[in-house]
N, C-alpha and C. Protein backbone atom coordinates (compact mmCIF):
# COMPACT_ATOMS: atom_id res chain seq x y z
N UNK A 1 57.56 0.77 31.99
CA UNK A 1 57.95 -0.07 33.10
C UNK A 1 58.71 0.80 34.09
N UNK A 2 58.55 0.22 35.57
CA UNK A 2 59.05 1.58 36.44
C UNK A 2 59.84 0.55 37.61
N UNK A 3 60.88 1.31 37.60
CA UNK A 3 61.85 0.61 38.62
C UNK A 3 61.42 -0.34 39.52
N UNK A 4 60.02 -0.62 40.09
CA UNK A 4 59.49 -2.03 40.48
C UNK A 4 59.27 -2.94 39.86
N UNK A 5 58.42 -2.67 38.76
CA UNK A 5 58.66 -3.63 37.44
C UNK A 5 59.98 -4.29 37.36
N UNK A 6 60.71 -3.79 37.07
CA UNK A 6 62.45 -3.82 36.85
C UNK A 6 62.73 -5.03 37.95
N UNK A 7 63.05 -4.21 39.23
CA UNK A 7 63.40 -4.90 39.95
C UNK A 7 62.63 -6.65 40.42
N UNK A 8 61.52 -6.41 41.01
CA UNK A 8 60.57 -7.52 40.67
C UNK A 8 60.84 -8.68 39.36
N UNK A 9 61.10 -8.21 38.19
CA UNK A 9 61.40 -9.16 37.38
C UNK A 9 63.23 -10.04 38.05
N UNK A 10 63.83 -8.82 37.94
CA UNK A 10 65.41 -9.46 38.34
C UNK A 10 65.07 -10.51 39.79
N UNK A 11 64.25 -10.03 40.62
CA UNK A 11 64.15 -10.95 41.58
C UNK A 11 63.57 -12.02 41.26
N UNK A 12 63.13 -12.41 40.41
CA UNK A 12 62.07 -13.36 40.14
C UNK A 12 63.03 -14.44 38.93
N UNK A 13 63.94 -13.98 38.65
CA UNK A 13 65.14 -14.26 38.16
C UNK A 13 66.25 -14.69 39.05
N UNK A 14 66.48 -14.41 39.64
CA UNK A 14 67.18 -15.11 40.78
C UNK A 14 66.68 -15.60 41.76
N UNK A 15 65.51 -15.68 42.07
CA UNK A 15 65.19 -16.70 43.19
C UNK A 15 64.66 -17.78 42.61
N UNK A 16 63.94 -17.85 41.29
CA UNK A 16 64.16 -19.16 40.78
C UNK A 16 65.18 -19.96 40.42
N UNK A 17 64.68 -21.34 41.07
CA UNK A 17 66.01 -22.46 40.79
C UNK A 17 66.71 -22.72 39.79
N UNK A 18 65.89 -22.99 38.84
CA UNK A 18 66.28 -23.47 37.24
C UNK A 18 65.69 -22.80 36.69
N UNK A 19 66.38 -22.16 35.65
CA UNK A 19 65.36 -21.48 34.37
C UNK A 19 66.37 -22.10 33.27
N UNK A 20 65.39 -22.47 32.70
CA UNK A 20 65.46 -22.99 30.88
C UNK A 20 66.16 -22.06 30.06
N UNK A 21 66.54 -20.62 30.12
CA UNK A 21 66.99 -19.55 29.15
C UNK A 21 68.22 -19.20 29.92
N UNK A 22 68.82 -18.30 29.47
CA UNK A 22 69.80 -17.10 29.81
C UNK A 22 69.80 -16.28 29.22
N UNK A 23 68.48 -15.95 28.68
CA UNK A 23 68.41 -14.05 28.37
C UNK A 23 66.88 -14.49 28.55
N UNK A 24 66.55 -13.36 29.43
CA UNK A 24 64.97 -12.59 29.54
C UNK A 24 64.96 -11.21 29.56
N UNK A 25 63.70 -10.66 28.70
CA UNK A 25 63.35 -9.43 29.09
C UNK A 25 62.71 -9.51 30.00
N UNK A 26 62.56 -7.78 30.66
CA UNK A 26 61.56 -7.77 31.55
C UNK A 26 61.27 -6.18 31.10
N UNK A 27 60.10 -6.43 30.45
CA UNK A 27 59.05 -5.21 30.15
C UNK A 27 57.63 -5.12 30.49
N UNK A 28 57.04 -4.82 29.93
CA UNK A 28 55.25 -4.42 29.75
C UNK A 28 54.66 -5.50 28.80
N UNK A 29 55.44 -6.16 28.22
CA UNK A 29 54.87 -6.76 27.36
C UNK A 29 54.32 -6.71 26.15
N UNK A 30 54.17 -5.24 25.99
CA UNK A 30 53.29 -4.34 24.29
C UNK A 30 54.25 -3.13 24.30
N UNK A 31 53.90 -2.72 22.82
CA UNK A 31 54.45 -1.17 22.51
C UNK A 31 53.48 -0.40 23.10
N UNK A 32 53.74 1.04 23.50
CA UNK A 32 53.46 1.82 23.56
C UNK A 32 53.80 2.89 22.76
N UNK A 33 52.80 3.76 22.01
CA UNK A 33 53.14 4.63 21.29
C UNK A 33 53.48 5.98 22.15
N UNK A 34 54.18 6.71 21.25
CA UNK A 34 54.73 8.29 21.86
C UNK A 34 53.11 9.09 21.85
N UNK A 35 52.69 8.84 21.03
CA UNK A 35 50.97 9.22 21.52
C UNK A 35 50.55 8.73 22.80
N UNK A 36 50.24 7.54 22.98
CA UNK A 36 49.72 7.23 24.55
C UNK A 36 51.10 7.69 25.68
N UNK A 37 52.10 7.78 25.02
CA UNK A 37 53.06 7.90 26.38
C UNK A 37 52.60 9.89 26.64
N UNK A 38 52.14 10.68 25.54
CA UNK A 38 52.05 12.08 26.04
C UNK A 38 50.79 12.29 26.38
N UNK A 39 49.97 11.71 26.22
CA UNK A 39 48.10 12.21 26.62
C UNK A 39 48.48 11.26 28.11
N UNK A 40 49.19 9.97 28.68
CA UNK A 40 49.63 10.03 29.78
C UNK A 40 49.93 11.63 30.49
N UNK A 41 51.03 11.78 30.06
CA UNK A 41 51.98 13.07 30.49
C UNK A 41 50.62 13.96 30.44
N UNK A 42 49.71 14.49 29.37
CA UNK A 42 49.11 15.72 30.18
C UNK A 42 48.19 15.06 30.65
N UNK A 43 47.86 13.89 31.25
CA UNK A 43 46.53 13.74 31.93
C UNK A 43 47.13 14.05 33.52
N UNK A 44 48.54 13.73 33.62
CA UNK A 44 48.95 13.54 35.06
C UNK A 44 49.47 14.94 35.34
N UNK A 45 49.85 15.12 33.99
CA UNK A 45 50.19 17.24 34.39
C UNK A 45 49.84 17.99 33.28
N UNK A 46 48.27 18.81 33.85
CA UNK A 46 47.43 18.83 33.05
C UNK A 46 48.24 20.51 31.97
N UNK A 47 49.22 21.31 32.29
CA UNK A 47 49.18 22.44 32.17
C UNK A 47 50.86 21.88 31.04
N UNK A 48 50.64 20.81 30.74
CA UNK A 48 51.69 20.50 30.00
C UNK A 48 51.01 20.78 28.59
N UNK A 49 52.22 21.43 27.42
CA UNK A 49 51.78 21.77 26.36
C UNK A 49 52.22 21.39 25.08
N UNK A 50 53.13 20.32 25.68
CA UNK A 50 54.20 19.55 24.26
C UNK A 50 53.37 19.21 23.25
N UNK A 51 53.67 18.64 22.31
CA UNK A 51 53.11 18.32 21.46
C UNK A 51 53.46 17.10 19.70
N UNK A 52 53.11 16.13 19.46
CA UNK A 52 53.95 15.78 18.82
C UNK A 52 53.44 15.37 17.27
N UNK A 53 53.90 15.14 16.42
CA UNK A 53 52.94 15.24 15.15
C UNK A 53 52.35 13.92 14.92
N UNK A 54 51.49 13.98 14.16
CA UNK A 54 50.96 12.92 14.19
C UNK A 54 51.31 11.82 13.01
N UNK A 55 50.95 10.21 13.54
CA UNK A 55 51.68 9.28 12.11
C UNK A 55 52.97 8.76 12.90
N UNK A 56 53.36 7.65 11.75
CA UNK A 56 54.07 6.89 12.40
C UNK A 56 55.44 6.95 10.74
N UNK A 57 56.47 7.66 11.70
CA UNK A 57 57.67 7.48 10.81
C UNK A 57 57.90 6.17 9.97
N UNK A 58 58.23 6.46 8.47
CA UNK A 58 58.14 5.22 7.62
C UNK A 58 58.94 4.65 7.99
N UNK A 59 60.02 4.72 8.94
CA UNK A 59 61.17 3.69 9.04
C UNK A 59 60.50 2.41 10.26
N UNK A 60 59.33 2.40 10.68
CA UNK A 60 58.63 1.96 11.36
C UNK A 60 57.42 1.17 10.97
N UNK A 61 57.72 0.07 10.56
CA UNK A 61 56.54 -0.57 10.10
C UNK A 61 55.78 -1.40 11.23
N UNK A 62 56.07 -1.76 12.21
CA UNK A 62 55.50 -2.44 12.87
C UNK A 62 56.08 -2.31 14.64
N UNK A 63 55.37 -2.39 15.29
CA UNK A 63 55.27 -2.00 16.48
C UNK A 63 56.54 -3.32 17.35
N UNK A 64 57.14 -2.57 18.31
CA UNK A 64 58.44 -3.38 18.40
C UNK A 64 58.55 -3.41 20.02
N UNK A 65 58.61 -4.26 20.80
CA UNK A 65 58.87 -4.32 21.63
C UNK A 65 59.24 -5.66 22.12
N UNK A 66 59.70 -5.96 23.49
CA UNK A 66 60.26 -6.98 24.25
C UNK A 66 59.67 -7.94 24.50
N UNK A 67 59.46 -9.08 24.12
CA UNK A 67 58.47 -9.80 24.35
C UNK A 67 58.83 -10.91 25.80
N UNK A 68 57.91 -10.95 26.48
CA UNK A 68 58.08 -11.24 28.21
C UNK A 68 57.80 -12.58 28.59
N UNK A 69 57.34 -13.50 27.27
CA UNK A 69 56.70 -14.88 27.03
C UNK A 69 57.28 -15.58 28.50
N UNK A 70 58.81 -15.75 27.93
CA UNK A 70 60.23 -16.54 28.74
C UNK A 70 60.16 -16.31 30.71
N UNK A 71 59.81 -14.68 30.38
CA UNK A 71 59.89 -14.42 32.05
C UNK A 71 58.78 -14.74 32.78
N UNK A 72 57.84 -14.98 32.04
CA UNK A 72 56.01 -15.13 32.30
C UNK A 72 56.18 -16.40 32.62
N UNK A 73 55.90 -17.27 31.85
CA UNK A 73 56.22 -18.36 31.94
C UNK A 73 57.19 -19.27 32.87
N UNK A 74 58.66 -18.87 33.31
CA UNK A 74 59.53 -19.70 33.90
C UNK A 74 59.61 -18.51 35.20
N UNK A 75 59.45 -17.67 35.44
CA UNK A 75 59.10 -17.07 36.69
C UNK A 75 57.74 -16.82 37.45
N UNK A 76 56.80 -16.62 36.92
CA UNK A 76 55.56 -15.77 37.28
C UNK A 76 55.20 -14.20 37.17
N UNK A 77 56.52 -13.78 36.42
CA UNK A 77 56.49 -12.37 36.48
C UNK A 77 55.50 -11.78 35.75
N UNK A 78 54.79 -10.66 36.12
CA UNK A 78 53.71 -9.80 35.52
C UNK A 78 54.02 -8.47 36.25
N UNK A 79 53.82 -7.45 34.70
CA UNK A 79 54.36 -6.20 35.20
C UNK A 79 52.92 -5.61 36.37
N UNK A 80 53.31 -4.73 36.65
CA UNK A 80 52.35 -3.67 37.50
C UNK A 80 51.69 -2.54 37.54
N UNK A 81 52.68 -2.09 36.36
CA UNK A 81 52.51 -0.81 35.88
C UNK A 81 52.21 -0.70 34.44
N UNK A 82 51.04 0.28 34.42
CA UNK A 82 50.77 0.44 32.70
C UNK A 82 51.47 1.74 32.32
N UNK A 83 51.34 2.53 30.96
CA UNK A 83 52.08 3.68 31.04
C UNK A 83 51.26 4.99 31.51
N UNK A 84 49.89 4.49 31.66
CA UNK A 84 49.36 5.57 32.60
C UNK A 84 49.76 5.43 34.39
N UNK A 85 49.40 4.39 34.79
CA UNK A 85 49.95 4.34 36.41
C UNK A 85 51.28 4.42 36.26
N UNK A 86 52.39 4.30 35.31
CA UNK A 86 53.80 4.59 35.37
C UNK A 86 53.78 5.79 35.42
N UNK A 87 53.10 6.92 34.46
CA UNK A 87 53.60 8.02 34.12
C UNK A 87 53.14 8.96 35.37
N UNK A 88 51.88 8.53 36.02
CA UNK A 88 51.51 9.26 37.05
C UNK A 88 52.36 9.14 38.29
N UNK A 89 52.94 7.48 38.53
CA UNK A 89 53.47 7.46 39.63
C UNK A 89 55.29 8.34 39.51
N UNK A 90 55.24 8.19 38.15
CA UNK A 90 56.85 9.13 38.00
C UNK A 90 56.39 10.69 38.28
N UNK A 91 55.54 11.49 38.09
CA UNK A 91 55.17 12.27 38.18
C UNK A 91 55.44 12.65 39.80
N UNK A 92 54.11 12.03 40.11
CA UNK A 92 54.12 12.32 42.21
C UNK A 92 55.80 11.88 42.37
N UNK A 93 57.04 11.07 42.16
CA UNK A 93 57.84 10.80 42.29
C UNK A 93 58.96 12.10 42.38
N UNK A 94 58.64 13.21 41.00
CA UNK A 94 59.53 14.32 40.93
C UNK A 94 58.60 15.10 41.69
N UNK A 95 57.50 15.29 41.69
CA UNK A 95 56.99 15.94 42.98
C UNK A 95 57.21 16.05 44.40
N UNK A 96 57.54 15.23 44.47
CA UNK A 96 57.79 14.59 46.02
C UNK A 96 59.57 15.29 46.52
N UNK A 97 59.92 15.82 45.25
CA UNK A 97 61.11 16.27 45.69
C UNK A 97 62.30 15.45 44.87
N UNK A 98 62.16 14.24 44.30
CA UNK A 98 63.47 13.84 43.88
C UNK A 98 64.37 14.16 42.56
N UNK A 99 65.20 14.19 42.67
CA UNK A 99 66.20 14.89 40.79
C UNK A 99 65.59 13.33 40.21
N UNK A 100 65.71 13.93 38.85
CA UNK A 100 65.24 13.46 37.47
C UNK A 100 66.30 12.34 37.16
């Protein structure tokens, strides 16, 4: 999720009138693994050479993330970004000149 995501949700949080909760996330909606987050990374910078092992640490049984039901539902919010258009648009982002 990339600082529009972000923001977009908080707005969508305060310009609605009534909401039913007082805690929402605002994510992507799914896990993403450290596998898809680095074949992102070298597709968008191809001369990258990290590397990470493969398998999923036993302290990890099941895939964990934020679930967005609450914000979907009582806002309209839907993210924008996947972790490939995130990782590319962070990319052109430090390109473009800005600190990390």
């Amino acid at each position: 999720m990339l600082r529009e995501d972000c923001a977009q949700g908080i707005q969508n949080l305060t310009l609605t009138e009534k909401l039913p909760h007082t805690i929402y996330n605002i994510g992507s909606g799914r896990a993403a693994t450290n596998g898809e987050l680095l074949a992102a990374v070298k597709r968008a910078v191809p001369t990258c050479t990290l590397e990470i092992q493969e398998g999923r640490s036993p302290r990890w049984r099941q895939d964990v993330y934020m679930d967005i039901t609450r914000i979907q539902a009582d806002t309209g919010y839907a993210p924008k970004y996947t972790v490939e258009t995130g990782v590319q648009d962070y990319v052109a982002w430090l390109r473009a000149g800005n600190a990390r």
